[in-house]
Protein backbone atom coordinates (compact mmCIF):
# COMPACT_ATOMS: atom_id res chain seq x y z
CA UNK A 1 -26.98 41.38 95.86
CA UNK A 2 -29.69 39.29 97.45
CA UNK A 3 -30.80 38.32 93.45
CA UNK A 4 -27.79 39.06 91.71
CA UNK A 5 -28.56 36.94 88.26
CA UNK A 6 -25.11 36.76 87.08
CA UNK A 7 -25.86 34.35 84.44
CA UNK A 8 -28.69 37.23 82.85
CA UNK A 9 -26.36 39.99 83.20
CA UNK A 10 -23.72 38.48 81.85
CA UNK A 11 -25.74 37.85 78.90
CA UNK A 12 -27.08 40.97 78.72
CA UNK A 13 -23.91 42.47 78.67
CA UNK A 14 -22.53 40.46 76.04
CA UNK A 15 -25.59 41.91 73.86
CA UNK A 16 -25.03 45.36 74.86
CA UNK A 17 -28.27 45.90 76.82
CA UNK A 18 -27.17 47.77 80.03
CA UNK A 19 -28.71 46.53 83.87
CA UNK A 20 -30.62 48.30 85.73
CA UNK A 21 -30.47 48.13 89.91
CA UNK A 22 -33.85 49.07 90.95
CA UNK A 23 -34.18 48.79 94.73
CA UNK A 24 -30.37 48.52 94.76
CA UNK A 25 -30.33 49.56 98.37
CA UNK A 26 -33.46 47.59 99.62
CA UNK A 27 -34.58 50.76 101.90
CA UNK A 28 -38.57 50.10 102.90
CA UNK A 29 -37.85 46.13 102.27
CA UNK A 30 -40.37 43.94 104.28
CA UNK A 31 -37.08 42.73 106.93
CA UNK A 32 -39.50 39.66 107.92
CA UNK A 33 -38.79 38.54 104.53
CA UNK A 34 -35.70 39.97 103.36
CA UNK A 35 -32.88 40.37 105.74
CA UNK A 36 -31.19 44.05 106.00
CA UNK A 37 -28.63 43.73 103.29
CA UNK A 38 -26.55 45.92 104.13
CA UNK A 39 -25.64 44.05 107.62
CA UNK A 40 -24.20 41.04 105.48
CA UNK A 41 -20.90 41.13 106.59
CA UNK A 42 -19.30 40.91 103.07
CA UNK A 43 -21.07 44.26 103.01
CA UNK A 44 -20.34 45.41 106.49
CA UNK A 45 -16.41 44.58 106.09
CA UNK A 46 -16.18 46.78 102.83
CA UNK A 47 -17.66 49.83 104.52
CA UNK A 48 -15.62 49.66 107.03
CA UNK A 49 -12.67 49.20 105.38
CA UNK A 50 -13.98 52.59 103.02
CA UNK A 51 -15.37 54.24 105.50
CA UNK A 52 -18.60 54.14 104.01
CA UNK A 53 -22.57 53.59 104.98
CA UNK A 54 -23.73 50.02 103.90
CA UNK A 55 -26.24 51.59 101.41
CA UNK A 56 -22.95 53.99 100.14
CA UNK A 57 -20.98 50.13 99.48
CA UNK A 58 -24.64 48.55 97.92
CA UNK A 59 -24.86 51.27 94.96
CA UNK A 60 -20.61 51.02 94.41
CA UNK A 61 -21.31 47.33 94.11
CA UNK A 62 -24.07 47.55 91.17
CA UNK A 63 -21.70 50.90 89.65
CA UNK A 64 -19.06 48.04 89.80
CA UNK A 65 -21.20 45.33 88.16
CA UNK A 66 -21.66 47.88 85.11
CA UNK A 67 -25.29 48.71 86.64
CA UNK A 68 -27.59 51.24 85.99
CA UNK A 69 -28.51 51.93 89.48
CA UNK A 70 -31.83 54.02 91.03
CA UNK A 71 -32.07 54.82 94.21
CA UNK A 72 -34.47 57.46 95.09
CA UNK A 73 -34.42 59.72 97.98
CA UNK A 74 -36.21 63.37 98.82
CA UNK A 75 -34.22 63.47 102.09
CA UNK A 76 -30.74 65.76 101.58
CA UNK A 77 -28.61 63.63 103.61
CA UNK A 78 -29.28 60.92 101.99
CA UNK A 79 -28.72 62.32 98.24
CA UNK A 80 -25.62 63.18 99.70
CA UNK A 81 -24.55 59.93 100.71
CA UNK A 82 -25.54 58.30 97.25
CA UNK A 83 -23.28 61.12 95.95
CA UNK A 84 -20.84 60.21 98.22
CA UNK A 85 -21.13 56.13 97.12
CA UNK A 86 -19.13 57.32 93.74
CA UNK A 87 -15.55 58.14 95.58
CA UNK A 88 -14.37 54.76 96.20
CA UNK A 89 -13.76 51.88 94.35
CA UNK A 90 -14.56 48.25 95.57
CA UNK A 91 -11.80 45.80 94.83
CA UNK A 92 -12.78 42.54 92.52
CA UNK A 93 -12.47 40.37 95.15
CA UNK A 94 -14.85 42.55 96.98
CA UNK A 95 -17.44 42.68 94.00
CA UNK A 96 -17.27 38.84 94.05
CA UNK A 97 -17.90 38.73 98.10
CA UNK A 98 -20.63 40.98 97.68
CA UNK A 99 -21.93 39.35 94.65
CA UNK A 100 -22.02 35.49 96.43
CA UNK A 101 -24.65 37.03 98.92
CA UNK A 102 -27.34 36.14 96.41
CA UNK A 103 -30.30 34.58 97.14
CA UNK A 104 -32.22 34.58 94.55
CA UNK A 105 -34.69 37.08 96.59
CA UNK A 106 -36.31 39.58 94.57
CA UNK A 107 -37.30 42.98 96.62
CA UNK A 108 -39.99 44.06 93.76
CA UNK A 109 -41.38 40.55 92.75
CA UNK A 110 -43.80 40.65 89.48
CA UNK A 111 -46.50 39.78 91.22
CA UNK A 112 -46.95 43.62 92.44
CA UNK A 113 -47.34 44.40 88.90
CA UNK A 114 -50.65 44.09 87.91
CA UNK A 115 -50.69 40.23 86.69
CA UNK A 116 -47.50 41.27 84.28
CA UNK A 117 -43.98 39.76 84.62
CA UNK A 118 -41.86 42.51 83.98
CA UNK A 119 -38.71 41.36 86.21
CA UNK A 120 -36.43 38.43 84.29
């Protein structure tokens, strides 16, 4: 949610091209340049109110945008828990709290990539 480009994914949803959340949970983020997302309290309020892990609410959010998301984890608990993100439903008004956190802050900016712009 910290760059949640609603303008480009509503376009690319009106073409059929599906979004992809890559970092959706922001685990290993530099937190002296991005904050830990999942502390927002839009965030905070909806796990608590579902009973769910931050991270849990962060991947239901981009599920609920109509995102492709990809976390990655090699630790069992943690699969588990993205499992786990897939029982409960966010409400809309929810989606849009969640959604208003952006700030245009990219976790994987193109400049890692070699000289090549592959992020919109």
């Amino acid at each position: 949610p910290l760059c949640a480009q609603t303008e480009l994914v509503g376009f690319m949803k009106t073409t059929g091209i599906v979004p992809i959340g890559y970092c959706p949970i922001a685990r290993g983020a530099d937190t002296a340049k991005c904050p830990d997302v999942s502390q927002q309290p839009g965030i905070k309020s909806a796990a608590d109110k579902h009973s769910k892990s931050g991270p849990q609410v962060l991947l239901n959010w981009g599920l609920s945008r109509g995102h492709v998301v990809i976390p990655r984890s090699s630790n069992f608990d943690r699969l588990k828990e993205n499992i786990e993100s897939l029982d409960f439903q966010l409400s809309p008004p929810e989606v849009e709290a969640i959604t208003a956190i952006d700030e245009g802050h990219r976790i994987c900016g193109s400049s890692q990539w070699i000289g090549h712009s592959v992020f919109a």
